[in-house]
N, C-alpha and C. Protein backbone atom coordinates (compact mmCIF):
# COMPACT_ATOMS: atom_id res chain seq x y z
N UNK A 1 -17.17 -13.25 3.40
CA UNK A 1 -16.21 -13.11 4.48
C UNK A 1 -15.30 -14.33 4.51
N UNK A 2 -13.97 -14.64 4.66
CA UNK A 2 -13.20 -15.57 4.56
C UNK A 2 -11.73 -14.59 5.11
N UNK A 3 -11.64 -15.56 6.79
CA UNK A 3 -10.72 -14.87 7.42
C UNK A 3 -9.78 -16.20 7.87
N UNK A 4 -8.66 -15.72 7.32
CA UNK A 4 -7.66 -16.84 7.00
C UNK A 4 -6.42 -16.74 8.09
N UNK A 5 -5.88 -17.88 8.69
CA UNK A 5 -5.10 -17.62 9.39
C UNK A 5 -4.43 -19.42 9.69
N UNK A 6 -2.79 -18.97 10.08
CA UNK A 6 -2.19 -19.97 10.41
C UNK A 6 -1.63 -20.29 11.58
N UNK A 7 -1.85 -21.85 12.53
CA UNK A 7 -1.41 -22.07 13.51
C UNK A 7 -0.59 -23.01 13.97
N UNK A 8 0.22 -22.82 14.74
CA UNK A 8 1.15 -23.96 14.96
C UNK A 8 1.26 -24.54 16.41
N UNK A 9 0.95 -25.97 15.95
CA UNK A 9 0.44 -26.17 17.52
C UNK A 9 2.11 -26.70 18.11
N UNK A 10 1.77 -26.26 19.84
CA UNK A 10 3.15 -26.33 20.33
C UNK A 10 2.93 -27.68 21.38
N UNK A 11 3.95 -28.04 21.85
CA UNK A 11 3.83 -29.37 23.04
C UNK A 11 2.89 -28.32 24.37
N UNK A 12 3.34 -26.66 24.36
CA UNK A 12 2.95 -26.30 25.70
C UNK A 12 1.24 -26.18 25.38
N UNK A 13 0.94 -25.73 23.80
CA UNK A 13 -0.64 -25.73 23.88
C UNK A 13 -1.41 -26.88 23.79
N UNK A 14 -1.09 -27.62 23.60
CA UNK A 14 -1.88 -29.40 23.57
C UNK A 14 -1.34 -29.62 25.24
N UNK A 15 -0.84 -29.61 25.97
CA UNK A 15 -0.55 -29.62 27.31
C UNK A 15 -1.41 -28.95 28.14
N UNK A 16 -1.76 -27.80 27.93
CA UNK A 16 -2.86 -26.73 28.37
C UNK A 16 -4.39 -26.92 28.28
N UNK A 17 -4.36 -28.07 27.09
CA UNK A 17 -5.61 -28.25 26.48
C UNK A 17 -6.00 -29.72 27.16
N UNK A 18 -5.21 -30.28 27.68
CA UNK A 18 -5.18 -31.91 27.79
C UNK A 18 -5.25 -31.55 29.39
N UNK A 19 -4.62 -30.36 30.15
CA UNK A 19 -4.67 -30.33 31.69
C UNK A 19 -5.85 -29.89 31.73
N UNK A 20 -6.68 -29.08 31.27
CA UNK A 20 -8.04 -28.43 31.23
C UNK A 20 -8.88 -29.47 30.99
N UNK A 21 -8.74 -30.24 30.02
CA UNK A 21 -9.69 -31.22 29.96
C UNK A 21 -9.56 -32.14 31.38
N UNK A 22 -8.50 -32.72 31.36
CA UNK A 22 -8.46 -33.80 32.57
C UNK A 22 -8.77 -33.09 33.96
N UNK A 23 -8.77 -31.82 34.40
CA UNK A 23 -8.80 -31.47 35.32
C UNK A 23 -10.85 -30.77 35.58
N UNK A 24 -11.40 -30.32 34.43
CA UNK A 24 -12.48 -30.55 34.09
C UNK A 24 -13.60 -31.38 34.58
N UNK A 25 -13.00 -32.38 34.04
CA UNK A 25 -14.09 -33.55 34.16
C UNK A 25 -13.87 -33.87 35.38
N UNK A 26 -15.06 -35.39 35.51
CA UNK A 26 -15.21 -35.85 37.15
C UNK A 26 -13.61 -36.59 37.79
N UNK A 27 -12.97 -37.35 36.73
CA UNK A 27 -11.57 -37.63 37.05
C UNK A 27 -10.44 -36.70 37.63
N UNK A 28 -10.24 -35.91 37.30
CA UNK A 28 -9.80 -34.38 37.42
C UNK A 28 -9.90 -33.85 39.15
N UNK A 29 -11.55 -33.53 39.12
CA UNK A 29 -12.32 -33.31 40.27
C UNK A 29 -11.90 -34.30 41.18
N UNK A 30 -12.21 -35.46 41.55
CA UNK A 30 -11.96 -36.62 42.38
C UNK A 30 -10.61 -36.97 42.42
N UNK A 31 -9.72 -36.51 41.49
CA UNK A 31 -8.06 -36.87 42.08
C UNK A 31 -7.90 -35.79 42.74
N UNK A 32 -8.09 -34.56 42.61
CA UNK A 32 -8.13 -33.18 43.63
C UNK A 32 -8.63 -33.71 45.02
N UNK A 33 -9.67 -34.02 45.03
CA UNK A 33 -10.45 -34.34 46.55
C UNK A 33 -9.61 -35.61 47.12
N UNK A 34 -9.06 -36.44 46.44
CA UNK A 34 -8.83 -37.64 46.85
C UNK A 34 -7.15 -36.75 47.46
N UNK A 35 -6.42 -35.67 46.70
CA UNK A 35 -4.98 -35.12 47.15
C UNK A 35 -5.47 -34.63 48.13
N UNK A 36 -6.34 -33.89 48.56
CA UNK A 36 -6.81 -33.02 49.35
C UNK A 36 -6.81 -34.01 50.86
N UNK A 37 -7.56 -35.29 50.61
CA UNK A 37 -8.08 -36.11 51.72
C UNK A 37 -6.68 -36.54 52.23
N UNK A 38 -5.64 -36.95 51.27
CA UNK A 38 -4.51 -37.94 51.72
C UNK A 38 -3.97 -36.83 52.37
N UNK A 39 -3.92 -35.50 52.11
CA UNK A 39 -2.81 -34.64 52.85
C UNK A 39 -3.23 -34.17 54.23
N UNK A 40 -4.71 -34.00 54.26
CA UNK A 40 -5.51 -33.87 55.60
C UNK A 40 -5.47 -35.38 56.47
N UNK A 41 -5.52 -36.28 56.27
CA UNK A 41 -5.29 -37.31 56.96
C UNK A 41 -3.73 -37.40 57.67
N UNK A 42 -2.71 -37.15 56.43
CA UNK A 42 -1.48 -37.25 57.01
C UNK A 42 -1.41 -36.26 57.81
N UNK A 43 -1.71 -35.45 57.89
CA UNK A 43 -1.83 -33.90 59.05
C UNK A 43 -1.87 -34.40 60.11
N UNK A 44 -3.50 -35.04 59.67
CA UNK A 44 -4.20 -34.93 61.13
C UNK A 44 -3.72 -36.25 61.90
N UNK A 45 -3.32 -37.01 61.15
CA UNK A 45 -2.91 -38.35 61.87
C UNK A 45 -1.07 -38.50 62.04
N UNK A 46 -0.81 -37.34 61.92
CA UNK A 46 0.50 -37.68 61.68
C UNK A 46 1.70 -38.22 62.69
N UNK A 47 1.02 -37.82 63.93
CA UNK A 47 2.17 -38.37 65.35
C UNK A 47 1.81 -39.99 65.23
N UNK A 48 0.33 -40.21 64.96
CA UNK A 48 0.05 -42.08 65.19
C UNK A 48 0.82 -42.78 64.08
N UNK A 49 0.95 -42.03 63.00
CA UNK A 49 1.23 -42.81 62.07
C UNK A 49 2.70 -43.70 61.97
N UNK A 50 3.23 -45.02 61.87
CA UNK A 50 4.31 -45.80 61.57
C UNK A 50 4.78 -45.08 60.38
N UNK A 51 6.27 -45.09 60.51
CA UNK A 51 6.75 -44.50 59.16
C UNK A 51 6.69 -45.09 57.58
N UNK A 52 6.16 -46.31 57.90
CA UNK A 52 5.85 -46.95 56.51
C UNK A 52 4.47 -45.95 55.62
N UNK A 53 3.42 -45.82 57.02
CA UNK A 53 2.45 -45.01 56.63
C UNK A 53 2.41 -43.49 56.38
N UNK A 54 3.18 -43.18 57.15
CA UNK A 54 3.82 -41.93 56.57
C UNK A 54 4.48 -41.76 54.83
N UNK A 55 5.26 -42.78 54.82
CA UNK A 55 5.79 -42.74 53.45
C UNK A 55 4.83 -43.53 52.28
N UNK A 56 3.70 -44.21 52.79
CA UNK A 56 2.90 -43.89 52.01
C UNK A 56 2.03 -42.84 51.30
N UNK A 57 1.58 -42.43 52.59
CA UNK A 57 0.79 -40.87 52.01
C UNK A 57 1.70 -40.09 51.05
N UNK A 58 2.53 -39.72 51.54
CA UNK A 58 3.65 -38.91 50.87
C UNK A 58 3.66 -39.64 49.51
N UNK A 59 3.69 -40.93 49.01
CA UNK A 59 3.58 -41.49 47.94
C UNK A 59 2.43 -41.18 46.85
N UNK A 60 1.48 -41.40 47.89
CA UNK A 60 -0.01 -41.30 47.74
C UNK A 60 -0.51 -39.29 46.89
N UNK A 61 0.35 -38.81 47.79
CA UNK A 61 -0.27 -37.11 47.20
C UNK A 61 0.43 -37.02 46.00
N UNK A 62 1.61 -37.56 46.35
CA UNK A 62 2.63 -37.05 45.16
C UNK A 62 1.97 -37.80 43.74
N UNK A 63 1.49 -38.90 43.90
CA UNK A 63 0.62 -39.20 42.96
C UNK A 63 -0.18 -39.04 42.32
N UNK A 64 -1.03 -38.30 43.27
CA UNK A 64 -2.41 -37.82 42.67
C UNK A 64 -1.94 -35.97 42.31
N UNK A 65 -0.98 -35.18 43.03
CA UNK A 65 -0.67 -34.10 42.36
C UNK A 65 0.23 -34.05 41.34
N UNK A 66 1.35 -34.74 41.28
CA UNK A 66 2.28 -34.54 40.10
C UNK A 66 2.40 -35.60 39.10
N UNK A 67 1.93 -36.70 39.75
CA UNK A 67 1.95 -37.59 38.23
C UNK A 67 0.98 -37.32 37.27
N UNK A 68 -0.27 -36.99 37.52
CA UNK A 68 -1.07 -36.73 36.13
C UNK A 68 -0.92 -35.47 35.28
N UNK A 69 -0.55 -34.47 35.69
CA UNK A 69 -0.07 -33.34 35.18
C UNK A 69 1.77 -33.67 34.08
N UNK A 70 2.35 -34.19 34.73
CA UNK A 70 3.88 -35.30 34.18
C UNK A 70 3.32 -35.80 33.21
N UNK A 71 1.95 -36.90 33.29
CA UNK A 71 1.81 -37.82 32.65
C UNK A 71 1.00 -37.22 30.98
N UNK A 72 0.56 -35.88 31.51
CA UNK A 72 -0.18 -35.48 30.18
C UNK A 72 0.77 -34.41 29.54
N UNK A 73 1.46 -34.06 30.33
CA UNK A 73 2.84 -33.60 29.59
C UNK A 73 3.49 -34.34 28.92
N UNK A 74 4.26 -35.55 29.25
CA UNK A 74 4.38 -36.20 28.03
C UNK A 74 3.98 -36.89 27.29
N UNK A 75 2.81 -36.97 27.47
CA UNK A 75 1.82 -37.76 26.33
C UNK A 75 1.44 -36.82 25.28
N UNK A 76 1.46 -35.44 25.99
CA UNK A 76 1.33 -34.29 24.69
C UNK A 76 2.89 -34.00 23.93
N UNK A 77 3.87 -34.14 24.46
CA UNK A 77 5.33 -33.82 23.72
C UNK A 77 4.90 -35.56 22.66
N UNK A 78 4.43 -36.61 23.72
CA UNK A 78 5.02 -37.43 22.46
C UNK A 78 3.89 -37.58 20.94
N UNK A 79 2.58 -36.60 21.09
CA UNK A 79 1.65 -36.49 20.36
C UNK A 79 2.08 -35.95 19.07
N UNK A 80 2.99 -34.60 19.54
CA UNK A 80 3.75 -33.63 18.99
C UNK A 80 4.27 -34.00 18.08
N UNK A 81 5.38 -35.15 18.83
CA UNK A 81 6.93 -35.33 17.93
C UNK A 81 6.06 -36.91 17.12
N UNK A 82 5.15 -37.12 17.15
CA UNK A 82 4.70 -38.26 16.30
C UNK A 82 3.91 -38.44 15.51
N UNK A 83 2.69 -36.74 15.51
CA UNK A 83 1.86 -36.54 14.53
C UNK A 83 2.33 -35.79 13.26
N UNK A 84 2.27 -36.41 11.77
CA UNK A 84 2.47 -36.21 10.72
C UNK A 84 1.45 -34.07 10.88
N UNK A 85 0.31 -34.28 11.25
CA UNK A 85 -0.40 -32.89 11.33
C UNK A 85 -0.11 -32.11 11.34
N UNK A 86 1.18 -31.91 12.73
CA UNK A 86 0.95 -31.31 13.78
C UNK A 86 2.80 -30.50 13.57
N UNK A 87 3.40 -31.23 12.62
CA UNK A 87 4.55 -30.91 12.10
C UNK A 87 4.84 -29.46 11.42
N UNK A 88 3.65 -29.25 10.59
CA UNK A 88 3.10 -28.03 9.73
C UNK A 88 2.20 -27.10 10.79
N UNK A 89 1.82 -26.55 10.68
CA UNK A 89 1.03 -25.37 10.60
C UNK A 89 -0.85 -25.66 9.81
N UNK A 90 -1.04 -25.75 10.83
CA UNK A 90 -2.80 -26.10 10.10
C UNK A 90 -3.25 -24.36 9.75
N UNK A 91 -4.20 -24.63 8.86
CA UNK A 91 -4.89 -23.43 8.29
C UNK A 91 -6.09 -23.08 8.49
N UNK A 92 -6.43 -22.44 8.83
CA UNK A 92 -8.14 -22.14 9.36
C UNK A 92 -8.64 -20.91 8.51
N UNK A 93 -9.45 -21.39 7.87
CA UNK A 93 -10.50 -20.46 7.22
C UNK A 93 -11.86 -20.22 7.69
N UNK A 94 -12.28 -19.24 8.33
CA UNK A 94 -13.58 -19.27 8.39
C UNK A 94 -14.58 -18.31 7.64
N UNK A 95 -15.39 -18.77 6.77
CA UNK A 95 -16.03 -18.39 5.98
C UNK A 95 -17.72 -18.19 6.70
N UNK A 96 -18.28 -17.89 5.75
CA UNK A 96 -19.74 -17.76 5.83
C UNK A 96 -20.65 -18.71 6.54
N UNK A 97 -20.29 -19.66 6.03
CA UNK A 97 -20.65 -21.11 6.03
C UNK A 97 -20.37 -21.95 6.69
N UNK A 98 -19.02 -22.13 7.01
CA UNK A 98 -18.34 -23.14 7.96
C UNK A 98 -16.81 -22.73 8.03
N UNK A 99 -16.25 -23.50 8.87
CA UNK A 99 -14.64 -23.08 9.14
C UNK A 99 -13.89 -24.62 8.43
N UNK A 100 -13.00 -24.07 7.87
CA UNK A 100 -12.60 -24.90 7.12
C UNK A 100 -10.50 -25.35 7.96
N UNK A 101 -10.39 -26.64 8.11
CA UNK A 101 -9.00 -26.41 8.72
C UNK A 101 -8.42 -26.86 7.44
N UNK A 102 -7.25 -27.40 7.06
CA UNK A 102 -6.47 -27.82 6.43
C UNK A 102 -4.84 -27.94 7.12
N UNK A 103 -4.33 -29.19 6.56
CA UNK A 103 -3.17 -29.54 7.07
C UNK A 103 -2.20 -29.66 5.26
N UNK A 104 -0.99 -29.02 6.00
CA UNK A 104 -0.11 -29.15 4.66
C UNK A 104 -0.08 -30.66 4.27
N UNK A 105 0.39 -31.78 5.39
CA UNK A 105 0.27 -32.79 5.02
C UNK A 105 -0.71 -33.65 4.73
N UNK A 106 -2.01 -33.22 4.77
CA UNK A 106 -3.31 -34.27 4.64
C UNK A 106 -3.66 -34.12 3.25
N UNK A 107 -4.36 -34.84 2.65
CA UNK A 107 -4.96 -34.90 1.26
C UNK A 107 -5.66 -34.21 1.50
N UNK A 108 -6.77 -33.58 0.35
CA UNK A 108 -8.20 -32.53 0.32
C UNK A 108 -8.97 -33.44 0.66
N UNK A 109 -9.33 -34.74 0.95
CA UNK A 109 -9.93 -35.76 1.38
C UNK A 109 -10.17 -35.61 3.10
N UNK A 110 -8.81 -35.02 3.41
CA UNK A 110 -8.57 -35.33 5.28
C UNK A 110 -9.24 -33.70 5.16
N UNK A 111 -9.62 -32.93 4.65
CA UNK A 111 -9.47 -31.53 5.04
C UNK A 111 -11.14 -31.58 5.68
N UNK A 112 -10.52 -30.95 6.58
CA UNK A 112 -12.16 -30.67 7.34
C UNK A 112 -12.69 -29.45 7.14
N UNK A 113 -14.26 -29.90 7.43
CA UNK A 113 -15.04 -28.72 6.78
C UNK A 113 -16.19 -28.34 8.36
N UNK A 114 -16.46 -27.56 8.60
CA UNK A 114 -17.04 -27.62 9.87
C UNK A 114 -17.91 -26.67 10.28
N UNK A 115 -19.67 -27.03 9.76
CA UNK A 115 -20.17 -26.17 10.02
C UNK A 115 -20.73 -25.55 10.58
N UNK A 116 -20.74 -24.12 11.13
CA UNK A 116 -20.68 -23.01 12.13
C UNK A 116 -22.08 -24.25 13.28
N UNK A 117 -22.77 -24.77 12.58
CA UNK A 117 -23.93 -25.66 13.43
C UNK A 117 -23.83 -26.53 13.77
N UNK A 118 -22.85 -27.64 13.63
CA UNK A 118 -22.30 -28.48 14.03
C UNK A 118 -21.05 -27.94 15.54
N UNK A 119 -20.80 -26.80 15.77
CA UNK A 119 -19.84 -27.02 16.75
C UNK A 119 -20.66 -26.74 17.93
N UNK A 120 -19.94 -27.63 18.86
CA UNK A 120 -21.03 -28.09 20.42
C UNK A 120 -20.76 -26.99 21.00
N UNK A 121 -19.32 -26.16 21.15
CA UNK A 121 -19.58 -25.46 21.93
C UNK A 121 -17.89 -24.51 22.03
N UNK A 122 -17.44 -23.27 22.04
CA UNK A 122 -16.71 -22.57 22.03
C UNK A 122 -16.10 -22.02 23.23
N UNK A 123 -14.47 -22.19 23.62
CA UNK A 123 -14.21 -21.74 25.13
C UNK A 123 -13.11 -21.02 24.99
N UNK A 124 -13.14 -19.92 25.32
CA UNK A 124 -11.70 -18.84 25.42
C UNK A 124 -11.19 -19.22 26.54
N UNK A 125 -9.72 -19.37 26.97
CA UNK A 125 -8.97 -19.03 27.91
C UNK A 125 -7.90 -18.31 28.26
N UNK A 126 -7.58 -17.90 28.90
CA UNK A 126 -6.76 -16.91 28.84
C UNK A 126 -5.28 -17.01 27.67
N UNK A 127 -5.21 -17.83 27.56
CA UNK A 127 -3.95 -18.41 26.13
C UNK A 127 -4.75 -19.03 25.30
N UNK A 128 -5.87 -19.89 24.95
CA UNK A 128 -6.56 -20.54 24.16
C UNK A 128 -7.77 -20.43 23.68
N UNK A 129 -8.22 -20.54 22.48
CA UNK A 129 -9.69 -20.14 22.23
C UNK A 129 -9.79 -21.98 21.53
N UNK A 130 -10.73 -23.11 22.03
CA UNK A 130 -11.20 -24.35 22.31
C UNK A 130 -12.37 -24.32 21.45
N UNK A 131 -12.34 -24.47 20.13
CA UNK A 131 -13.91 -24.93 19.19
C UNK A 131 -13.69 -26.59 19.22
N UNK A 132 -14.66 -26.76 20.28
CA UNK A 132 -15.61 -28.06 20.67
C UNK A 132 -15.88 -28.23 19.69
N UNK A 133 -15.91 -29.80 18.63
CA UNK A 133 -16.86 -30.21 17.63
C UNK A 133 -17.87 -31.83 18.84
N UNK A 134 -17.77 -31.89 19.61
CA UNK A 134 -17.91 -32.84 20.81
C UNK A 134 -17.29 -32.73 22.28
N UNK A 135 -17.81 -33.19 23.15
CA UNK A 135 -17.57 -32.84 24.81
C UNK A 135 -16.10 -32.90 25.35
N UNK A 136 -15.60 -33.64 23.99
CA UNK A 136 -13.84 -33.70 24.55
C UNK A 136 -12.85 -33.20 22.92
N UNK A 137 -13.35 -33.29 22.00
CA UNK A 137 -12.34 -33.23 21.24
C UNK A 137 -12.82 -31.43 20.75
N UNK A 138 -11.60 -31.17 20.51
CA UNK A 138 -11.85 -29.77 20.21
C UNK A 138 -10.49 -28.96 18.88
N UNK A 139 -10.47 -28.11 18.59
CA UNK A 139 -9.54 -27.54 17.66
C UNK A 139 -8.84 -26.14 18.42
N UNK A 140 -7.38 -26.53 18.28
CA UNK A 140 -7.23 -25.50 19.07
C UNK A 140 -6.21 -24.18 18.71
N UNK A 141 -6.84 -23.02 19.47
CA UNK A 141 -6.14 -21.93 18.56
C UNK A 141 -5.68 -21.10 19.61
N UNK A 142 -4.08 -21.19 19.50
CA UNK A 142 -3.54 -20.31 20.41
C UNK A 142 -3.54 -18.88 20.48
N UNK A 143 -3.47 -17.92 21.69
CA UNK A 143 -4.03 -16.82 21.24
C UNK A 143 -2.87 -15.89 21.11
N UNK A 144 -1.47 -16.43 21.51
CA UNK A 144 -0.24 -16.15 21.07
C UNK A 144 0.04 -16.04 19.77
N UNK A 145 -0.26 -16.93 19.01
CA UNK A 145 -0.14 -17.57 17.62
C UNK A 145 -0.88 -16.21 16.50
N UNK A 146 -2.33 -15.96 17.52
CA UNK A 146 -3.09 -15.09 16.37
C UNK A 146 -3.17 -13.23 17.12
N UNK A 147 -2.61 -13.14 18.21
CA UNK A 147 -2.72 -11.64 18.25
C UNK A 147 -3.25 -10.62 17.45
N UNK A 148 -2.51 -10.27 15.74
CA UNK A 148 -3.19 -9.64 15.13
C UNK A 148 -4.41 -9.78 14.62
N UNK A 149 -5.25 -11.05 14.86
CA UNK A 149 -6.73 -11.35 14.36
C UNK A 149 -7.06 -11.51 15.20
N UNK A 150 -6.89 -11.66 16.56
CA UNK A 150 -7.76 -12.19 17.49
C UNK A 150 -9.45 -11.63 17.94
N UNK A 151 -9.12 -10.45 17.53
CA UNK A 151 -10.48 -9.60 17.85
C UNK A 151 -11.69 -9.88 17.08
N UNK A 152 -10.68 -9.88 15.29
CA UNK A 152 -11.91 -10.57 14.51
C UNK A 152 -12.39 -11.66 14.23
N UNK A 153 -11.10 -12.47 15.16
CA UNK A 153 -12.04 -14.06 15.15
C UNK A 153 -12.56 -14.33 15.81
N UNK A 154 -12.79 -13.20 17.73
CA UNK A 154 -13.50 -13.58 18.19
C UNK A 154 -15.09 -12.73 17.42
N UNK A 155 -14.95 -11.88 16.76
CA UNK A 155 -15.90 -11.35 16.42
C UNK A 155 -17.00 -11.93 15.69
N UNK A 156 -16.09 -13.33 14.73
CA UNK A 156 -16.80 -13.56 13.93
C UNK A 156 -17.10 -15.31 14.77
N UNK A 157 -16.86 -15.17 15.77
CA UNK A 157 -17.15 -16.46 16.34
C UNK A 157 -18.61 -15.96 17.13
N UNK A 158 -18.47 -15.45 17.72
CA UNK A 158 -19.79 -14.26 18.87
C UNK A 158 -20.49 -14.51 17.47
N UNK A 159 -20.37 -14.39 16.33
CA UNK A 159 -21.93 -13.84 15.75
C UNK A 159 -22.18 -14.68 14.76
N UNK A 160 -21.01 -16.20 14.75
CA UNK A 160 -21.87 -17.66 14.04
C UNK A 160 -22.37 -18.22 14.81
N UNK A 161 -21.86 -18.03 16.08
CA UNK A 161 -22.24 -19.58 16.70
C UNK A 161 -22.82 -18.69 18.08
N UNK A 162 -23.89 -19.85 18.31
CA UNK A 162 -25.37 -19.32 19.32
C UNK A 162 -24.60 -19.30 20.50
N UNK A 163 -24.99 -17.93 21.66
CA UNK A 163 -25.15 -17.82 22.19
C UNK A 163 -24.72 -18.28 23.77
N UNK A 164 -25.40 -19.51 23.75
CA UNK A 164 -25.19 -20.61 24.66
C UNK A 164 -24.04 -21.08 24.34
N UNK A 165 -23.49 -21.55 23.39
CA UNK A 165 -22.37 -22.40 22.78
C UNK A 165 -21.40 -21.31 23.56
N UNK A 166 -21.46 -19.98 23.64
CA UNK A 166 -19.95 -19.55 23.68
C UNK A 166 -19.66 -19.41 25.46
N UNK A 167 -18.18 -19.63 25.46
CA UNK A 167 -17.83 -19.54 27.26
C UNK A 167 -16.73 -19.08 27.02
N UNK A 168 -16.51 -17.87 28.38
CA UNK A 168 -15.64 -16.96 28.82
C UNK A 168 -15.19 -15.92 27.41
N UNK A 169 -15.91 -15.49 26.76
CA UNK A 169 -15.90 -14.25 25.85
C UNK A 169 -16.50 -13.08 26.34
């Protein structure tokens, strides 16, 4: 079996992948609660408050809601426009054995080989299917990108990799 396919990663899918992660984890979680607290405080305190403190909070949410979402947006455009990788179209083979990526620009040296037992853990989302090789770094395959295979790569993902490993399939 060797099911071959090509992807091209975009600024909006490394953006998608980088808000999921950051929003994920405990950082993520705790800037939510921490937006949540500053906007309930300014509510609830809002006739006592001096207008300096007022225009803090307002500083304060806008911070914790729109700058980190801004901030991983362009850290993913400038990932984009600066990775030699990411220029091409990576190649994914998955075989019997392991899934193999390849980059037009990398040597057969950089080409990764990755086998079906080594990956931590597999996540569909509604635009992205996320093969975890570790708790944060992952390979990513848009599901725009593969429409006409998508069925058989999830098919052949469901029946390498255990069980537990797979989320939202």
């Amino acid at each position: 079996m060797n099911l071959k396919f090509d992807v091209k990663m975009t600024t909006k899918d490394l953006y998608k992948y980088n808000l999921r992660n950051a929003y994920s984890g405990m950082q993520g979680i705790l800037s939510i609660i921490c937006a949540a607290l500053v906007v309930f405080v300014f509510i609830w305190k809002f006739d006592s408050l001096s207008l300096v403190y007022k225009a803090l909070f307002i500083a304060l949410a806008i911070a914790f809601l729109v700058y980190i979402p801004i901030a991983l947006y362009l850290r993913s455009k400038q990932v984009i426009a600066k990775s030699d990788v990411f220029r091409e179209p990576l190649t994914f083979v998955f075989s019997d054995e392991e899934i193999n990526i390849k980059s037009p620009v990398a040597t057969e040296e950089d080409e990764t080989l990755l086998p079906w037992a080594d990956i931590y853990k597999v996540v569909k989302t509604k635009s992205l299917i996320l093969i975890y090789t570790n708790r944060v770094s992952a390979y990513i395959i848009p599901l725009e990108q593969i429409t006409d295979k998508e069925k058989e790569i999830i098919d052949v993902l469901k029946s390498k990799v255990e069980g537990f490993k797979l989320r939202g399939f």
